[in-house]
Protein backbone atom coordinates (compact mmCIF):
# COMPACT_ATOMS: atom_id res chain seq x y z
CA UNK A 1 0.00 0.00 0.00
CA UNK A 2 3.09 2.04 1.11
CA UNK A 3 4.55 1.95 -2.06
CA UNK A 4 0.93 2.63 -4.58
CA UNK A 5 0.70 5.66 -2.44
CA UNK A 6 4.43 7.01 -3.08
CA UNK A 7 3.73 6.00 -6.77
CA UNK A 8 0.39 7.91 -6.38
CA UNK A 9 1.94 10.84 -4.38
CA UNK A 10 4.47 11.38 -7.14
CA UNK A 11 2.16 11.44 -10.28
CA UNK A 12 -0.05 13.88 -9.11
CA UNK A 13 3.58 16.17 -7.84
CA UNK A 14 4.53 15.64 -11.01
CA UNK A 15 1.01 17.27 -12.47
CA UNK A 16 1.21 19.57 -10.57
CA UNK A 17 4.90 19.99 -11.31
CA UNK A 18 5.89 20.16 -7.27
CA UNK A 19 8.50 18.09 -7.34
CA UNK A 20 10.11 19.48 -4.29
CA UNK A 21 7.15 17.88 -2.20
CA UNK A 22 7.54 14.65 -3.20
CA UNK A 23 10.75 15.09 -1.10
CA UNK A 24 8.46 15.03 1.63
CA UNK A 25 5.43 12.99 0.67
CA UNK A 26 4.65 12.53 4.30
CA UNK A 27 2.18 15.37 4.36
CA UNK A 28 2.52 18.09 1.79
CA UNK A 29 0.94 16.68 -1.06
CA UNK A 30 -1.65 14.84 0.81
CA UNK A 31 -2.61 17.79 2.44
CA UNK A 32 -2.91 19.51 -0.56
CA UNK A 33 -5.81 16.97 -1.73
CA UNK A 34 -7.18 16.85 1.52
């Protein structure tokens, strides 16, 4: 599960071209989506 939701994390950083969060998936980008 860990690694659908890095995989998951990263395509929508990379959409929304902020790659410097998925440095940090841990909350950032999740938040973002809420």
């Amino acid at each position: 599960a860990d690694s659908d939701l890095l995989y998951w994390t990263k395509g929508i950083a990379n959409g929304w071209r902020l790659d410097v969060l998925v440095d940090e998936p841990e909350v950032s980008p999740l938040a973002v989506q809420g």
